[in-house]
N, C-alpha and C. Protein backbone atom coordinates (compact mmCIF):
# COMPACT_ATOMS: atom_id res chain seq x y z
N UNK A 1 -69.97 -49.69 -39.51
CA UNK A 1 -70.93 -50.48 -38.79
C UNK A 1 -72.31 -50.06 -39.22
N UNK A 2 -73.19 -51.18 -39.62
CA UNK A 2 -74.45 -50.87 -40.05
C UNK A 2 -75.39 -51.63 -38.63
N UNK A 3 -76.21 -50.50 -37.85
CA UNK A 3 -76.87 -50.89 -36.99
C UNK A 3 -78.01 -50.45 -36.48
N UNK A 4 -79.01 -51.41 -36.02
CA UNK A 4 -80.51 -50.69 -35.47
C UNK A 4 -80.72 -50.41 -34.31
N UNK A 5 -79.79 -50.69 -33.13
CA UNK A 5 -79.57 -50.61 -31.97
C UNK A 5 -78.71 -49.30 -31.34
N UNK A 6 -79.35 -47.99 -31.22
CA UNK A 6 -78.48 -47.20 -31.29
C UNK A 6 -77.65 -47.01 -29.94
N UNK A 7 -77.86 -48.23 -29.18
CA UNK A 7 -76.52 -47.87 -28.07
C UNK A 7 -75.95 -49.25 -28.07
N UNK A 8 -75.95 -50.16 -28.81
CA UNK A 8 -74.72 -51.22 -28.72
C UNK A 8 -74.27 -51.28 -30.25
N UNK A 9 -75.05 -50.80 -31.20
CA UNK A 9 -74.70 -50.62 -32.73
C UNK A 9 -73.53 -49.29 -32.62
N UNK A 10 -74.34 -48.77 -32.56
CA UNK A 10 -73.96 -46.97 -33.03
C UNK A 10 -73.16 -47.03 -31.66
N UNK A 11 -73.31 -46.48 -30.93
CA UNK A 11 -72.44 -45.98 -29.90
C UNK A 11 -71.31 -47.16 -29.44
N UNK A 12 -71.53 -47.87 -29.82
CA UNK A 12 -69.90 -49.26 -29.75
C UNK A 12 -69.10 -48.90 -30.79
N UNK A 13 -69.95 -48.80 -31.68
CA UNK A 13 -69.04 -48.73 -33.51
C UNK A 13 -68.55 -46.77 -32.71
N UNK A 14 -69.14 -46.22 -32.42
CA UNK A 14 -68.49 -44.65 -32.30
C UNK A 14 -67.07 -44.99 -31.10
N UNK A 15 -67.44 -45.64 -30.15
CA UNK A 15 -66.13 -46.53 -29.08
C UNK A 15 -65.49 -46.83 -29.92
N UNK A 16 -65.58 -47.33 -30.68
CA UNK A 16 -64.07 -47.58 -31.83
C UNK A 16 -64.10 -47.17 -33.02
N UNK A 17 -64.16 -45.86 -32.68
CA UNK A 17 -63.46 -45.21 -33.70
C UNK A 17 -63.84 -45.44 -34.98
N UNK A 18 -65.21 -45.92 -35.58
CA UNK A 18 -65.16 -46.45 -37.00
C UNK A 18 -66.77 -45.73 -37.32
N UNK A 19 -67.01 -45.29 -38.64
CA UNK A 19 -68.29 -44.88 -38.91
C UNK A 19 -69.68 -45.43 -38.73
N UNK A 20 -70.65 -45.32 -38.82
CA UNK A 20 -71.70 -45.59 -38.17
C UNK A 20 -72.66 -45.24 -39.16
N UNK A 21 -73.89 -46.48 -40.03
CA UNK A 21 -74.79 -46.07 -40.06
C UNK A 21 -76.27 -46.54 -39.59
N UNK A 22 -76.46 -45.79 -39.20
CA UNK A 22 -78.04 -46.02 -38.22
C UNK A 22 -79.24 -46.48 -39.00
N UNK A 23 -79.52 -48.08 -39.14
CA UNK A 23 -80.45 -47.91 -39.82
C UNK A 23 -82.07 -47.88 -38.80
N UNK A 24 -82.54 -46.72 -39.27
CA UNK A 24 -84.05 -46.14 -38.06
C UNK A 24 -85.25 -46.35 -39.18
N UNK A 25 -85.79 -47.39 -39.42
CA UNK A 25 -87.13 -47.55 -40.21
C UNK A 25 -88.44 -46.71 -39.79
N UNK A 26 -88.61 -46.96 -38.44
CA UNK A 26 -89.91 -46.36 -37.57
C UNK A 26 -89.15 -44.44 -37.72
N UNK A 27 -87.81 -43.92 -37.76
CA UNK A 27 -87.72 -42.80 -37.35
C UNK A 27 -87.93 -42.51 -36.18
N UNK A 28 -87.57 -43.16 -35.20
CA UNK A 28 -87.75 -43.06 -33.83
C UNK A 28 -86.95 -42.20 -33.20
N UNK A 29 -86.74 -41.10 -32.20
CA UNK A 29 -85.93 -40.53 -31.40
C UNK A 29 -84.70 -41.01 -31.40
N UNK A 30 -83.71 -40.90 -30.99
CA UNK A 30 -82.70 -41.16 -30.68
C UNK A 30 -81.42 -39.81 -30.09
N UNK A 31 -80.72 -40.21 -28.84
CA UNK A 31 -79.76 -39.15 -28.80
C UNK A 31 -78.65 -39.51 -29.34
N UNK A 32 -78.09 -40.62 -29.95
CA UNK A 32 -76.74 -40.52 -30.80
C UNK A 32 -76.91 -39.81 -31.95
N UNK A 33 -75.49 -39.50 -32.07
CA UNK A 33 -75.14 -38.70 -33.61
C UNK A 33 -74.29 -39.41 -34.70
N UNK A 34 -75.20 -40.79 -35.24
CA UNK A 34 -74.38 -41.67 -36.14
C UNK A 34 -73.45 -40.89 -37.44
N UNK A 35 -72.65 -41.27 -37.84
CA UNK A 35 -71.76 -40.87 -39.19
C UNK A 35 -73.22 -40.93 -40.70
N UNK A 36 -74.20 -41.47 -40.04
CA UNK A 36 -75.05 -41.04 -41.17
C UNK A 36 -76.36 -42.14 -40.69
N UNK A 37 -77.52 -41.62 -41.22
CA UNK A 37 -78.40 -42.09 -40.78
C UNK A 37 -79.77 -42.91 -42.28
N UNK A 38 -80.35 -43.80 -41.96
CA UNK A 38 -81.19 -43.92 -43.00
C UNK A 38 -82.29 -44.94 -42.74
N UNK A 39 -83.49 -44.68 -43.41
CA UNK A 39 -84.95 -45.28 -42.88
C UNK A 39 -85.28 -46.66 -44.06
N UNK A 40 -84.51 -46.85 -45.30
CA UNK A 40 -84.08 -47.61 -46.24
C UNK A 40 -83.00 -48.30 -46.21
N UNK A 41 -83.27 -49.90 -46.61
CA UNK A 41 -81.78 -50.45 -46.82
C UNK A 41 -81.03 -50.05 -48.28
N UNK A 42 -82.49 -49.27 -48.72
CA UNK A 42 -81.51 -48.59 -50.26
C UNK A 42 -80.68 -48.00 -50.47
N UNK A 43 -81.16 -47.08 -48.96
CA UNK A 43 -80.20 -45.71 -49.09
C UNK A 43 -78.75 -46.20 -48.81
N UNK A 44 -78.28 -47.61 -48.55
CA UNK A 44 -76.93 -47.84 -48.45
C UNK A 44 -76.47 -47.50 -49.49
N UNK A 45 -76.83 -47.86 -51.15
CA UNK A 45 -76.13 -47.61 -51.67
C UNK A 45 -75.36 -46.46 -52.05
N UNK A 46 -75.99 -45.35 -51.76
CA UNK A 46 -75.64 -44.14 -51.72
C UNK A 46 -74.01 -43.51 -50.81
N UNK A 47 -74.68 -44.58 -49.89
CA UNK A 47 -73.25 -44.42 -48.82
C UNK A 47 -71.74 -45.61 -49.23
N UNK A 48 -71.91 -46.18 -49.73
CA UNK A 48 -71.74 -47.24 -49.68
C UNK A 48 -70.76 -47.14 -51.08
């Protein structure tokens, strides 16, 4: 799950069981702990 919403993105995609990446442009706070995090849609490729 690729998402900017870190409590219906990230923390739904972590409810089921499936990886998570957080995309955070601003770098804003957050208390989830996504499967990976990134401030670029570049850096998908890396994950990806």
């Amino acid at each position: 799950m690729i998402g900017d919403n870190p409590l219906s993105d990230i923390q739904g995609a972590q409810n089921a069981e499936i990886d998570q990446v957080y995309y955070n442009p601003l770098n804003t706070e957050s208390e989830v702990n996504p499967t990976y995090r990134i401030r670029h849609l570049s850096e998908l490729i890396k994950i990806l």
